[in-house]
N, C-alpha and C. Protein backbone atom coordinates (compact mmCIF):
# COMPACT_ATOMS: atom_id res chain seq x y z
N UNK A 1 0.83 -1.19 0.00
CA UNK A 1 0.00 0.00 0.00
C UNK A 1 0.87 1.25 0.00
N UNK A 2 1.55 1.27 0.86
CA UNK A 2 2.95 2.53 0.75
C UNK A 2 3.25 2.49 -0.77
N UNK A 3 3.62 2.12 -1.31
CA UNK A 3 4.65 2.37 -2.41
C UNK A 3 3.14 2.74 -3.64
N UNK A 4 2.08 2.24 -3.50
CA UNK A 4 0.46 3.01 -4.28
C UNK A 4 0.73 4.36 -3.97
N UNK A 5 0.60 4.52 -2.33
CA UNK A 5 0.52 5.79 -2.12
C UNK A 5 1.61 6.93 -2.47
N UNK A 6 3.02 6.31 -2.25
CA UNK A 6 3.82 7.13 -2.65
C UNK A 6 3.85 7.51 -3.91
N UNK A 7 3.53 6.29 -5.01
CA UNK A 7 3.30 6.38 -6.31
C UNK A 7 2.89 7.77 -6.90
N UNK A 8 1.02 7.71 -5.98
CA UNK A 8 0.17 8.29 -6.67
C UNK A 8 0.34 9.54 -5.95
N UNK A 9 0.99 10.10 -5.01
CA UNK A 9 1.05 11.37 -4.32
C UNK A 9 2.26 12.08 -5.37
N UNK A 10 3.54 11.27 -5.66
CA UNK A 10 4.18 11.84 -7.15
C UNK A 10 3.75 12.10 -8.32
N UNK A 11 3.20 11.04 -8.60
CA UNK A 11 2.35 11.62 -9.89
C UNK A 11 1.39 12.64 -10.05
N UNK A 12 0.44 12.73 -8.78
CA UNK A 12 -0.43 13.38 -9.13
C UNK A 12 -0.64 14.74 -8.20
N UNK A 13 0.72 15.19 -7.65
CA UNK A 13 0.72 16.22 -6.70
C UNK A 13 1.40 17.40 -7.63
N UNK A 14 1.01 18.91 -7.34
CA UNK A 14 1.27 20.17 -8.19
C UNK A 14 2.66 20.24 -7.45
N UNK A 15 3.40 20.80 -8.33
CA UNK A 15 4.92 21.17 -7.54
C UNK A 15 4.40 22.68 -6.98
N UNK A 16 3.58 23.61 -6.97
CA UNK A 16 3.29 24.66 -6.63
C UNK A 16 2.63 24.66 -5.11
N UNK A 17 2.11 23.07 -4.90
CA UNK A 17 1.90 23.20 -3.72
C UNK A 17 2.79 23.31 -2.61
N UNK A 18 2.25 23.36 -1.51
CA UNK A 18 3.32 22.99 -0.24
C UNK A 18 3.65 21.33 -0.30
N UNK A 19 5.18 20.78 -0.21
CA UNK A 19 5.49 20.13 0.34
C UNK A 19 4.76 18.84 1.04
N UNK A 20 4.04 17.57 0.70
CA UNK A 20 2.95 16.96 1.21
C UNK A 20 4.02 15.63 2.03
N UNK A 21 3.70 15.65 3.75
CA UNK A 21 4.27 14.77 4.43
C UNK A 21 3.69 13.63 4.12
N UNK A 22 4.60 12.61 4.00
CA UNK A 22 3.94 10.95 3.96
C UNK A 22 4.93 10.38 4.87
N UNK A 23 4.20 9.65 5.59
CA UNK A 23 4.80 8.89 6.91
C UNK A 23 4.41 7.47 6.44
N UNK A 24 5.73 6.65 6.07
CA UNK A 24 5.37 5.55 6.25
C UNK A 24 5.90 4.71 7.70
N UNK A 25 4.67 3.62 8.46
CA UNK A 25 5.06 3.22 9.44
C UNK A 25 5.36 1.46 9.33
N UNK A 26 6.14 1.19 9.48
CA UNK A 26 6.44 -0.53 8.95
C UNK A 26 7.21 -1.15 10.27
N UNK A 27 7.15 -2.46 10.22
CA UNK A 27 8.35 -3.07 11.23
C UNK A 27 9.27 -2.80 10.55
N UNK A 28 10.59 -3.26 11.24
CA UNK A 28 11.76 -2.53 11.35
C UNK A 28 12.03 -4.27 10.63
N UNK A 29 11.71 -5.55 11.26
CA UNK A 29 12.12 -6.53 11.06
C UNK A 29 11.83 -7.30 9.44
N UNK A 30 10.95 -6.35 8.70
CA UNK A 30 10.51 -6.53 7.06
C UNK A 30 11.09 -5.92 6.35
N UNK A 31 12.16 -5.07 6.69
CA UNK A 31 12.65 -3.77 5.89
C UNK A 31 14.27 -4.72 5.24
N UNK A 32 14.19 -4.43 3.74
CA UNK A 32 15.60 -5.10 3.22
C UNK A 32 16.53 -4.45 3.53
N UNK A 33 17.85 -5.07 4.09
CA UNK A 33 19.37 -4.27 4.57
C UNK A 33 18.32 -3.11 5.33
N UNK A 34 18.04 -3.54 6.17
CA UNK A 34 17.42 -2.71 7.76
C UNK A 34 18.86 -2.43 8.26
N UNK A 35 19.81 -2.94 8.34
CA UNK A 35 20.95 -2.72 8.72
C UNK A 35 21.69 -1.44 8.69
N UNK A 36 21.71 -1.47 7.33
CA UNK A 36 22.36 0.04 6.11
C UNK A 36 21.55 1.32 7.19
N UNK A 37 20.44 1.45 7.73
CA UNK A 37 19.50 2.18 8.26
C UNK A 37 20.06 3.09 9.90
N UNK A 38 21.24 1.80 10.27
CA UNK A 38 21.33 2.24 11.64
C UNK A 38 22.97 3.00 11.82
N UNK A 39 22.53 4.33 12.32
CA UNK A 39 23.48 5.09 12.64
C UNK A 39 22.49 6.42 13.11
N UNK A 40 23.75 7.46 13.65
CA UNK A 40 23.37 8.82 14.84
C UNK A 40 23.77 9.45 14.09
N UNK A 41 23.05 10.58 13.68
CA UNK A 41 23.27 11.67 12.92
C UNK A 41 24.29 11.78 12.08
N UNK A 42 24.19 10.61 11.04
CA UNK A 42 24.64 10.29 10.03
C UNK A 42 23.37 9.90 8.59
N UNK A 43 23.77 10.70 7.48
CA UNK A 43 22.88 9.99 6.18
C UNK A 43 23.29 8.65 6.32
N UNK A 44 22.69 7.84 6.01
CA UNK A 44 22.82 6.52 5.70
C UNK A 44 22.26 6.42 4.20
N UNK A 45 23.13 5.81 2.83
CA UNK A 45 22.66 5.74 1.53
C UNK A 45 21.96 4.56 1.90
N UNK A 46 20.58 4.24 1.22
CA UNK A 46 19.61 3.10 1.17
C UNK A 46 19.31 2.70 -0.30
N UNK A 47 19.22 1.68 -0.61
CA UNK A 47 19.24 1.18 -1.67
C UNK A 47 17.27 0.76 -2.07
N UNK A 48 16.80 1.89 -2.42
CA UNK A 48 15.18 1.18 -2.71
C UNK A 48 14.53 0.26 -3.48
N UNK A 49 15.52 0.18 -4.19
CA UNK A 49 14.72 -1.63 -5.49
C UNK A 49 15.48 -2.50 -4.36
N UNK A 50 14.50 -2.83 -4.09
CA UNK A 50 14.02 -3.89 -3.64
C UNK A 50 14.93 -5.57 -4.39
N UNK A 51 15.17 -6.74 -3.51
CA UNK A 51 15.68 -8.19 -4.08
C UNK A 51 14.05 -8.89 -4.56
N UNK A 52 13.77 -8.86 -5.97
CA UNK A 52 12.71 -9.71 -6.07
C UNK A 52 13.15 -10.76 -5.30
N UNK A 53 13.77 -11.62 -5.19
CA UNK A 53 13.88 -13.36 -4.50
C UNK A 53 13.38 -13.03 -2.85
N UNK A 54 13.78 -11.89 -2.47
CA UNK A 54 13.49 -11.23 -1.23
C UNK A 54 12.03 -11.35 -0.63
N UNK A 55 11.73 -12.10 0.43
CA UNK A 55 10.59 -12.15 1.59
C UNK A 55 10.37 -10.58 2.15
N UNK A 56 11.86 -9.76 2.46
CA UNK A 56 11.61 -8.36 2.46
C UNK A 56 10.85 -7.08 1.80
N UNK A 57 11.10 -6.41 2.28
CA UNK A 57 10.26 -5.52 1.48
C UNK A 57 11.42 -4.30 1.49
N UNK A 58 11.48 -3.13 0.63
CA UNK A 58 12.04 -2.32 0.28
C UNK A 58 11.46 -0.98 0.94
N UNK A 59 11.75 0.44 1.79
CA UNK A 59 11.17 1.56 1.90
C UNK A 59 10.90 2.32 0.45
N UNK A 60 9.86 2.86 0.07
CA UNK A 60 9.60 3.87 -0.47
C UNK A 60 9.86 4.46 -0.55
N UNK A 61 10.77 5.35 -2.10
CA UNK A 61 11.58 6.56 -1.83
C UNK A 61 10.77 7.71 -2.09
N UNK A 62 9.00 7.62 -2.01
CA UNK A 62 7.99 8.35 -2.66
C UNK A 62 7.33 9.53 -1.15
N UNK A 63 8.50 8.32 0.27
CA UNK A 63 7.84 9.12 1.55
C UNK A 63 8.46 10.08 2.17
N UNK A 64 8.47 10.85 2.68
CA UNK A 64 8.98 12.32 3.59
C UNK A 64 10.02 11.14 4.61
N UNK A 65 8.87 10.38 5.03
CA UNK A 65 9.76 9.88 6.55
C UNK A 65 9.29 8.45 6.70
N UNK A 66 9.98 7.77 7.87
CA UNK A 66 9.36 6.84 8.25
C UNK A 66 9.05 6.15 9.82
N UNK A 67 8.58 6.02 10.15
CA UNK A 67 9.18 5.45 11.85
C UNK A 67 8.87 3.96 11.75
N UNK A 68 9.72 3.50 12.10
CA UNK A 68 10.11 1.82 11.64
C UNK A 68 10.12 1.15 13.64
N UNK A 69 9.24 0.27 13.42
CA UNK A 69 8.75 -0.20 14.99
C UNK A 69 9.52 -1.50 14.99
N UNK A 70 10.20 -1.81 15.87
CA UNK A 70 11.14 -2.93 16.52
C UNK A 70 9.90 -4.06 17.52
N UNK A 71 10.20 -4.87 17.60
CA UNK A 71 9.73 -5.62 18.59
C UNK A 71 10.74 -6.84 18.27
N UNK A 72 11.50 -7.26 17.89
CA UNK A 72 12.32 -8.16 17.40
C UNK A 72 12.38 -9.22 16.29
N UNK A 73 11.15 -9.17 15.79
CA UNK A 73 10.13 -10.39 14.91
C UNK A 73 11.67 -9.91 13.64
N UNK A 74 11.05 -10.87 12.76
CA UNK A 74 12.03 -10.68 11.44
C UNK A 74 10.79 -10.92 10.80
N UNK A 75 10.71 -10.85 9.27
CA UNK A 75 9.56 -10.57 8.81
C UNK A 75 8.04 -10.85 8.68
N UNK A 76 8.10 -10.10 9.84
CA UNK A 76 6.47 -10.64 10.48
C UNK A 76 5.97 -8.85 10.04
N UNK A 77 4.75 -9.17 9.88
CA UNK A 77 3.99 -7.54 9.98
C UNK A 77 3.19 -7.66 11.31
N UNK A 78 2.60 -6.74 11.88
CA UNK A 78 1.38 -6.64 12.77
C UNK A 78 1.70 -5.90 13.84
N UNK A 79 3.22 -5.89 14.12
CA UNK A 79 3.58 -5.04 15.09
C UNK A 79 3.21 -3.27 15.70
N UNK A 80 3.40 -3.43 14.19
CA UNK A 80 3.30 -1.82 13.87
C UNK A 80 2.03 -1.11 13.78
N UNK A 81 0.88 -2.15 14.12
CA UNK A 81 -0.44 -1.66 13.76
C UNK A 81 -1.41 -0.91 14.93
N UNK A 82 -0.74 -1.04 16.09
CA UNK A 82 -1.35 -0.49 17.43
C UNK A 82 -0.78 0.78 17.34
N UNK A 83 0.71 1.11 17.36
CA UNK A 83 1.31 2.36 17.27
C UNK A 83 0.50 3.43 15.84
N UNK A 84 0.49 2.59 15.25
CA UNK A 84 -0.46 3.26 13.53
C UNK A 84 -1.49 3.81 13.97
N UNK A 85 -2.43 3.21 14.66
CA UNK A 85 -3.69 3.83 15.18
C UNK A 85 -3.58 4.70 16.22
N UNK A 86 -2.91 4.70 16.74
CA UNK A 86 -2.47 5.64 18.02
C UNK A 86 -2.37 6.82 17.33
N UNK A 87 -1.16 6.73 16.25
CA UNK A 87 -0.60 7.60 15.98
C UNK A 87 -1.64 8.39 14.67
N UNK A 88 -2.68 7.79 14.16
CA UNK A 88 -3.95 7.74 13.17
C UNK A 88 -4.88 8.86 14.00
N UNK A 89 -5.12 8.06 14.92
CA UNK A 89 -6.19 9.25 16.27
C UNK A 89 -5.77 10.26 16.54
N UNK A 90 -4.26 10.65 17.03
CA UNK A 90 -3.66 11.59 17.58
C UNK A 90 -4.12 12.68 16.41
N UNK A 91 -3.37 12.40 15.37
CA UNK A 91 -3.22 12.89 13.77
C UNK A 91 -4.36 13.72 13.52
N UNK A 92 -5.79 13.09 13.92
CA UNK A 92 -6.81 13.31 13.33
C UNK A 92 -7.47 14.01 14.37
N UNK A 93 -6.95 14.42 15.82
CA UNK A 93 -7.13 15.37 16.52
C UNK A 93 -6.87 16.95 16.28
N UNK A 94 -5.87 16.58 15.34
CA UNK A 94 -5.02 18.05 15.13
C UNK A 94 -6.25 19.30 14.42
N UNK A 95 -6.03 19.79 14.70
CA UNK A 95 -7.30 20.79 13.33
C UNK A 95 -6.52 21.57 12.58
N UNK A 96 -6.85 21.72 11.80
CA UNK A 96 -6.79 22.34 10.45
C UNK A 96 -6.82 23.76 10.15
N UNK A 97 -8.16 23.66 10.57
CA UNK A 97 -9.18 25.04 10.87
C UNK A 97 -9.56 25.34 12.05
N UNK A 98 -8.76 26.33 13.35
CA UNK A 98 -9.21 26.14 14.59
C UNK A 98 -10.50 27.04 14.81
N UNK A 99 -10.61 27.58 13.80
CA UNK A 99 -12.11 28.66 14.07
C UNK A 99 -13.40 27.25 13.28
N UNK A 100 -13.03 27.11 12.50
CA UNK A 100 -14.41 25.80 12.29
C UNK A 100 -14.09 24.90 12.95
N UNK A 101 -13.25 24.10 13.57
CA UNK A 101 -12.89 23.28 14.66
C UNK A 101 -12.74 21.83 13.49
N UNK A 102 -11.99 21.88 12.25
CA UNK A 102 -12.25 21.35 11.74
C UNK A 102 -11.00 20.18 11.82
N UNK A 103 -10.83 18.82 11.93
CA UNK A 103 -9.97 17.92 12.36
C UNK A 103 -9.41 17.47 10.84
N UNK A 104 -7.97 16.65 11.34
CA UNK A 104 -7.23 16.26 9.88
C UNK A 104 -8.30 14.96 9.23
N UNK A 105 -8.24 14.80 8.24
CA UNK A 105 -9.12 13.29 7.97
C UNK A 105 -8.19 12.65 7.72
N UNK A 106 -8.96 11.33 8.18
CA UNK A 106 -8.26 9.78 8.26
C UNK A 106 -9.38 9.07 7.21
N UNK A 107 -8.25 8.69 6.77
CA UNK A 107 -9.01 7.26 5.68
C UNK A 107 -8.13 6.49 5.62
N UNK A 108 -8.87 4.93 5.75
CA UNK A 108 -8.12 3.82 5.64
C UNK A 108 -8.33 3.44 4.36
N UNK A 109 -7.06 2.44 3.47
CA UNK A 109 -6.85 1.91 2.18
C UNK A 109 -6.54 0.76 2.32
N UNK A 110 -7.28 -0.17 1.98
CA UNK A 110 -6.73 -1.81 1.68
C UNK A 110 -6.45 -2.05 0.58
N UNK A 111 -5.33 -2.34 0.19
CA UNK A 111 -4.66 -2.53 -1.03
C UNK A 111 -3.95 -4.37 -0.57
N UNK A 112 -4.25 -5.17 -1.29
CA UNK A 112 -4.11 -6.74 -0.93
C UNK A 112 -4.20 -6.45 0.89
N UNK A 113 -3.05 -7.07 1.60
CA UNK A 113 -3.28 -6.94 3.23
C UNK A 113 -3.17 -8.44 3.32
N UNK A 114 -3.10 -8.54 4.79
CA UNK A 114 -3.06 -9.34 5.55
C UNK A 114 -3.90 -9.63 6.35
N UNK A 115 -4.02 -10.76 7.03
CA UNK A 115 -4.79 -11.02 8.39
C UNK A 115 -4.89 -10.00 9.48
N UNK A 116 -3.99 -9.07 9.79
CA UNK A 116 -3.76 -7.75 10.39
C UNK A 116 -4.92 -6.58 10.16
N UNK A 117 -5.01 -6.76 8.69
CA UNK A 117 -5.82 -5.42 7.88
C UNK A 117 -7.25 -6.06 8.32
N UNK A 118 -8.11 -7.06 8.61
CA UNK A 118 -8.96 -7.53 8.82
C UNK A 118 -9.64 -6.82 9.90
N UNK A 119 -8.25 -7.05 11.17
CA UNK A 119 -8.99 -6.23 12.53
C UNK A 119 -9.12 -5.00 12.47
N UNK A 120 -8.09 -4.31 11.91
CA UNK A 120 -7.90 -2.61 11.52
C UNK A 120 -9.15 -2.38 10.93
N UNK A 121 -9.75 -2.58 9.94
CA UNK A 121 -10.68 -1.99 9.03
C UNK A 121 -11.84 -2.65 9.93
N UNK A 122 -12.12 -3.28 10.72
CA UNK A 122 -13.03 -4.05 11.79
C UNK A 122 -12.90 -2.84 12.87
N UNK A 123 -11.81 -2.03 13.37
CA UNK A 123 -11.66 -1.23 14.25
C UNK A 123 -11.90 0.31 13.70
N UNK A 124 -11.45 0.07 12.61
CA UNK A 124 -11.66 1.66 11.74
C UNK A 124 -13.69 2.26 11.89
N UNK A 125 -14.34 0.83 11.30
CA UNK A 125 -15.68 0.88 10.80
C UNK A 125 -16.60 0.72 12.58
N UNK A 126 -15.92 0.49 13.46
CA UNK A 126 -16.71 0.63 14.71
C UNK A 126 -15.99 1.57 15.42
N UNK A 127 -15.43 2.23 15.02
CA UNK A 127 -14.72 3.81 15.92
C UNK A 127 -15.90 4.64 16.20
N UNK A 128 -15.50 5.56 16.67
CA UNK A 128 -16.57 6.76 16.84
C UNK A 128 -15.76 7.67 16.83
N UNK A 129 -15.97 8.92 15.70
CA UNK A 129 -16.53 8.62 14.61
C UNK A 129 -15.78 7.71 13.54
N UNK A 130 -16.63 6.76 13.05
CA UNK A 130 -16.24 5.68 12.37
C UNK A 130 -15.19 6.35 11.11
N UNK A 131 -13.91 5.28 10.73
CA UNK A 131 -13.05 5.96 9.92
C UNK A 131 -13.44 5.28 8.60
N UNK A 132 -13.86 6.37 7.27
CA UNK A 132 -13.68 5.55 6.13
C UNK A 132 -12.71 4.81 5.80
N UNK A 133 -13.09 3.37 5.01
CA UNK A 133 -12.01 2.94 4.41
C UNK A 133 -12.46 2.31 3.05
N UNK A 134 -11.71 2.49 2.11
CA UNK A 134 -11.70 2.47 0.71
C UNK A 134 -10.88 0.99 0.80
N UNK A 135 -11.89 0.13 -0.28
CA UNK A 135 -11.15 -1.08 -0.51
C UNK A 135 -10.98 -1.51 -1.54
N UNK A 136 -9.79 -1.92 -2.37
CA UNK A 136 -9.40 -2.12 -3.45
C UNK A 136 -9.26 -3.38 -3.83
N UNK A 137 -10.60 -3.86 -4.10
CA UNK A 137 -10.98 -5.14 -5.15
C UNK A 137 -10.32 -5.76 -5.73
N UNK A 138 -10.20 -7.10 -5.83
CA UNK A 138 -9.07 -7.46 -6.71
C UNK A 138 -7.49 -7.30 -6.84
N UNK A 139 -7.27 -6.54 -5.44
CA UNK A 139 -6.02 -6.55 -5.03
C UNK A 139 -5.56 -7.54 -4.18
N UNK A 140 -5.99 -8.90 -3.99
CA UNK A 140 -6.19 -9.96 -3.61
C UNK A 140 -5.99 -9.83 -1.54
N UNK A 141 -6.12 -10.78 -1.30
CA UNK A 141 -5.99 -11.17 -0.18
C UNK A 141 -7.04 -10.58 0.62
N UNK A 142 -6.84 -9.88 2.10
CA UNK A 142 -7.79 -9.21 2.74
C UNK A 142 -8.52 -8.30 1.65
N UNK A 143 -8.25 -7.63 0.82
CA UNK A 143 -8.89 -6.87 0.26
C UNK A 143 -10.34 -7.41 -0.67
N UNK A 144 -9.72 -8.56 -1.36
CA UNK A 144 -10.93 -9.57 -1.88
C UNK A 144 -11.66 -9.84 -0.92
N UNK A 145 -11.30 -10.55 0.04
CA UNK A 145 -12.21 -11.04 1.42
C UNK A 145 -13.12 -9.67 2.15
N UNK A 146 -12.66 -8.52 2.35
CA UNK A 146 -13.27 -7.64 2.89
C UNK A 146 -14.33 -7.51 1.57
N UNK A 147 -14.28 -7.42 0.08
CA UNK A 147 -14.55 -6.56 -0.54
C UNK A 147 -15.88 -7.78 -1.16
N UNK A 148 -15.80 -9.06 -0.92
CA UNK A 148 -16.50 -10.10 -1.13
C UNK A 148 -17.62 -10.44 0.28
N UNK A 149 -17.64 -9.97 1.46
CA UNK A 149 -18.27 -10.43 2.80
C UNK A 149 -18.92 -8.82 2.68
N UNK A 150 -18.67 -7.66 2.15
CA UNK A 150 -19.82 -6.47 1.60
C UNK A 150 -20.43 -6.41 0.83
N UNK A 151 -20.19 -7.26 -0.30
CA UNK A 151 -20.87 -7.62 -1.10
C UNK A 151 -22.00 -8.39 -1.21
N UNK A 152 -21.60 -9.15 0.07
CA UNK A 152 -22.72 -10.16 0.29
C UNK A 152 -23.79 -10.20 1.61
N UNK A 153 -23.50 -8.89 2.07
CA UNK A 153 -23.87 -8.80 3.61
C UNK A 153 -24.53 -6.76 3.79
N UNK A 154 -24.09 -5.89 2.71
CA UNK A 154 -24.40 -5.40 2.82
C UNK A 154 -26.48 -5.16 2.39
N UNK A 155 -26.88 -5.59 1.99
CA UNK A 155 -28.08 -5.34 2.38
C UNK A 155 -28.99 -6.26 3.42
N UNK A 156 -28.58 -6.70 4.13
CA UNK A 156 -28.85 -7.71 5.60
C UNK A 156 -28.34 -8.95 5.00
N UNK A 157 -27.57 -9.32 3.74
CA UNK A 157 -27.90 -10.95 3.60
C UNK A 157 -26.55 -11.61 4.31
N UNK A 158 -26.34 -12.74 4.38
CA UNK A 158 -25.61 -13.80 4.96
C UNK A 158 -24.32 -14.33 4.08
N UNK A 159 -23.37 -14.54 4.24
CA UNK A 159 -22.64 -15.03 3.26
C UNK A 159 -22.70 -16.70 4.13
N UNK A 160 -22.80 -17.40 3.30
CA UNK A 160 -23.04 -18.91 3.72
C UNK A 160 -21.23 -19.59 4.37
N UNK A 161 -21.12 -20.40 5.14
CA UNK A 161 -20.02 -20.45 5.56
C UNK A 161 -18.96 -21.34 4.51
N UNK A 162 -19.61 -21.96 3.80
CA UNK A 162 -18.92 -22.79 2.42
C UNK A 162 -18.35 -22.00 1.91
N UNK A 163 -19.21 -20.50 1.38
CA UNK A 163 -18.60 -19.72 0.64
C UNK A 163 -17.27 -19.30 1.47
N UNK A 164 -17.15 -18.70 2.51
CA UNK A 164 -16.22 -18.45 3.66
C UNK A 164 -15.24 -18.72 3.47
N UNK A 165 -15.43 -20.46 3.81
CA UNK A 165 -14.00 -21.48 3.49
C UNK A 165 -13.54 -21.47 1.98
N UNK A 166 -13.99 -21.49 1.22
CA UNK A 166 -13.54 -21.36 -0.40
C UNK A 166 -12.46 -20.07 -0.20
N UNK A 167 -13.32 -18.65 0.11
CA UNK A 167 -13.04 -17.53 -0.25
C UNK A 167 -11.17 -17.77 0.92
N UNK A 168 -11.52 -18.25 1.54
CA UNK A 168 -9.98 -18.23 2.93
C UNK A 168 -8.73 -19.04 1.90
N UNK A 169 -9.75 -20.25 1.49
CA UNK A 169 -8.31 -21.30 0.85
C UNK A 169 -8.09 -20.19 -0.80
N UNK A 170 -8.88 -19.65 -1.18
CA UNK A 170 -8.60 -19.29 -2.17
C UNK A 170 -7.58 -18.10 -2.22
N UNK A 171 -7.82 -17.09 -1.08
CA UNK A 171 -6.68 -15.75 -1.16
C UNK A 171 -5.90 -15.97 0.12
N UNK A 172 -5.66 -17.32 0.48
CA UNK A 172 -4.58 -18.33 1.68
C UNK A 172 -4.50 -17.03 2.60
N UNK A 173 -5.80 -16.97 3.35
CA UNK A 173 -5.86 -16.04 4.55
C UNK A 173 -6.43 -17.40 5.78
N UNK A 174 -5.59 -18.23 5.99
CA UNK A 174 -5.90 -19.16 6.73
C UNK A 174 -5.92 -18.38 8.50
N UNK A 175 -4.96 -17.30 8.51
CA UNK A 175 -4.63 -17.42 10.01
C UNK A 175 -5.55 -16.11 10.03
N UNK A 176 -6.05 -15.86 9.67
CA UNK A 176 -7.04 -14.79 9.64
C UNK A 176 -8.63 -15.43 9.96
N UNK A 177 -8.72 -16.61 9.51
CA UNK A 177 -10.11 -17.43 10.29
C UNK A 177 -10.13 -16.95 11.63
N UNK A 178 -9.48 -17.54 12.42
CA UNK A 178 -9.90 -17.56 13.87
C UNK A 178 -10.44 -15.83 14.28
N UNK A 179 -9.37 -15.18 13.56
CA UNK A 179 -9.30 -13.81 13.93
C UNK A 179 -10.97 -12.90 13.47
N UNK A 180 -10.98 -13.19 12.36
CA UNK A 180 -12.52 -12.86 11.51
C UNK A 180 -13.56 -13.44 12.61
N UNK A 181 -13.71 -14.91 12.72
CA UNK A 181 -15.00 -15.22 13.16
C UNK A 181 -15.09 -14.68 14.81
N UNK A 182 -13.77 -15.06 15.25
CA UNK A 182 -13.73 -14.44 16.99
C UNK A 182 -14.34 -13.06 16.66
N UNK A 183 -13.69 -12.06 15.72
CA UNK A 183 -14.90 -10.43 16.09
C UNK A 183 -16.21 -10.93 15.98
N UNK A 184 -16.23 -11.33 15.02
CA UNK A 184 -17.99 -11.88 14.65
C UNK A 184 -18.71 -12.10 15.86
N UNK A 185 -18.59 -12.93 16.76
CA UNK A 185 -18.74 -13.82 17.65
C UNK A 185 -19.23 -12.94 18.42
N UNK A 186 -17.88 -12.37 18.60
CA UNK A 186 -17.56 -11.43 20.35
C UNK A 186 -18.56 -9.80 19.63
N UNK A 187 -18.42 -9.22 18.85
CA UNK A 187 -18.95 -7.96 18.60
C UNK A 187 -20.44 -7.82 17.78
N UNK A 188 -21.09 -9.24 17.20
CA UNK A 188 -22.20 -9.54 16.61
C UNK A 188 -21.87 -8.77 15.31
């Protein structure tokens, strides 16, 4: 999703504007040559293409900044997703406009995802006030699954649980079962 966003904020931003911050927030333990990264008030050169053969992932050279969250995992995601929202709420406290009292907006983007993006956009859509999130179809994984269980549920109907299991083995969101049906369960 970072590297969409960085994409489309280059392409499609005026150079006349101000300067537009993009914060990307990632584990520290997914990042390729995370290594190259560590030093004290020193540039560090980073290399952004990415090793296709690579389980890693590459930073975005499309973002202002990044804050990269440790917990020790090696390429695991999910870490980083409590600090995101923290740091999502805070964000969206700020105003803009202090005479209309008007706050920053938050919108969430599912672009493929993980078992992670499941609870987020589950936490986004029962906030108060609830945070939009835009989901991008066919970008497989959580995003099919979110974008297939609205499809089938938004006007009261049921998605049958056959369909369920197909839709899990098909975009291999296996460890995301337990996680999906437990909200279900616990939040109706």
């Amino acid at each position: 999703t970072s590297r969409h966003v960085g994409d489309a904020v280059r392409d499609h931003t005026s150079p006349y504007l101000r300067k537009i911050c993009i914060i990307g927030i990632t584990p520290w333990g997914v990042i390729e040559n995370h290594r190259d990264l560590i030093g004290r008030d020193v540039i560090c050169p980073y290399q952004t293409l990415g090793n296709p053969l690579s389980k890693l992932t590459s930073l975005n050279s499309k973002h202002s900044h990044f804050i990269l969250v440790d917990d020790g995992t090696v390429g695991k995601y999910g870490n980083e997703m409590k600090l995101r929202r923290m740091l999502e709420k805070y964000i969206a406290l700020q105003k803009i406009h202090t005479r209309m009292g008007q706050g920053v907006p938050v919108v969430g983007l599912v672009i493929e995802g993980g078992p992670n993006v499941i609870l987020t956009v589950w936490e986004y859509v029962r906030d108060v006030p609830p945070v939009p999130v835009v989901v991008c179809e066919g970008t497989g994984r959580a995003a099919d699954l979110l974008s297939f269980t609205h499809k089938h549920t938004a006007d009261g109907g049921y998605v049958p649980c056959l369909y369920v299991l197909h839709i899990f083995t098909y975009i291999k969101l296996q460890d995301a079962w337990g996680l999906y049906f437990d909200n279900i369960v616990e939040y109706g």
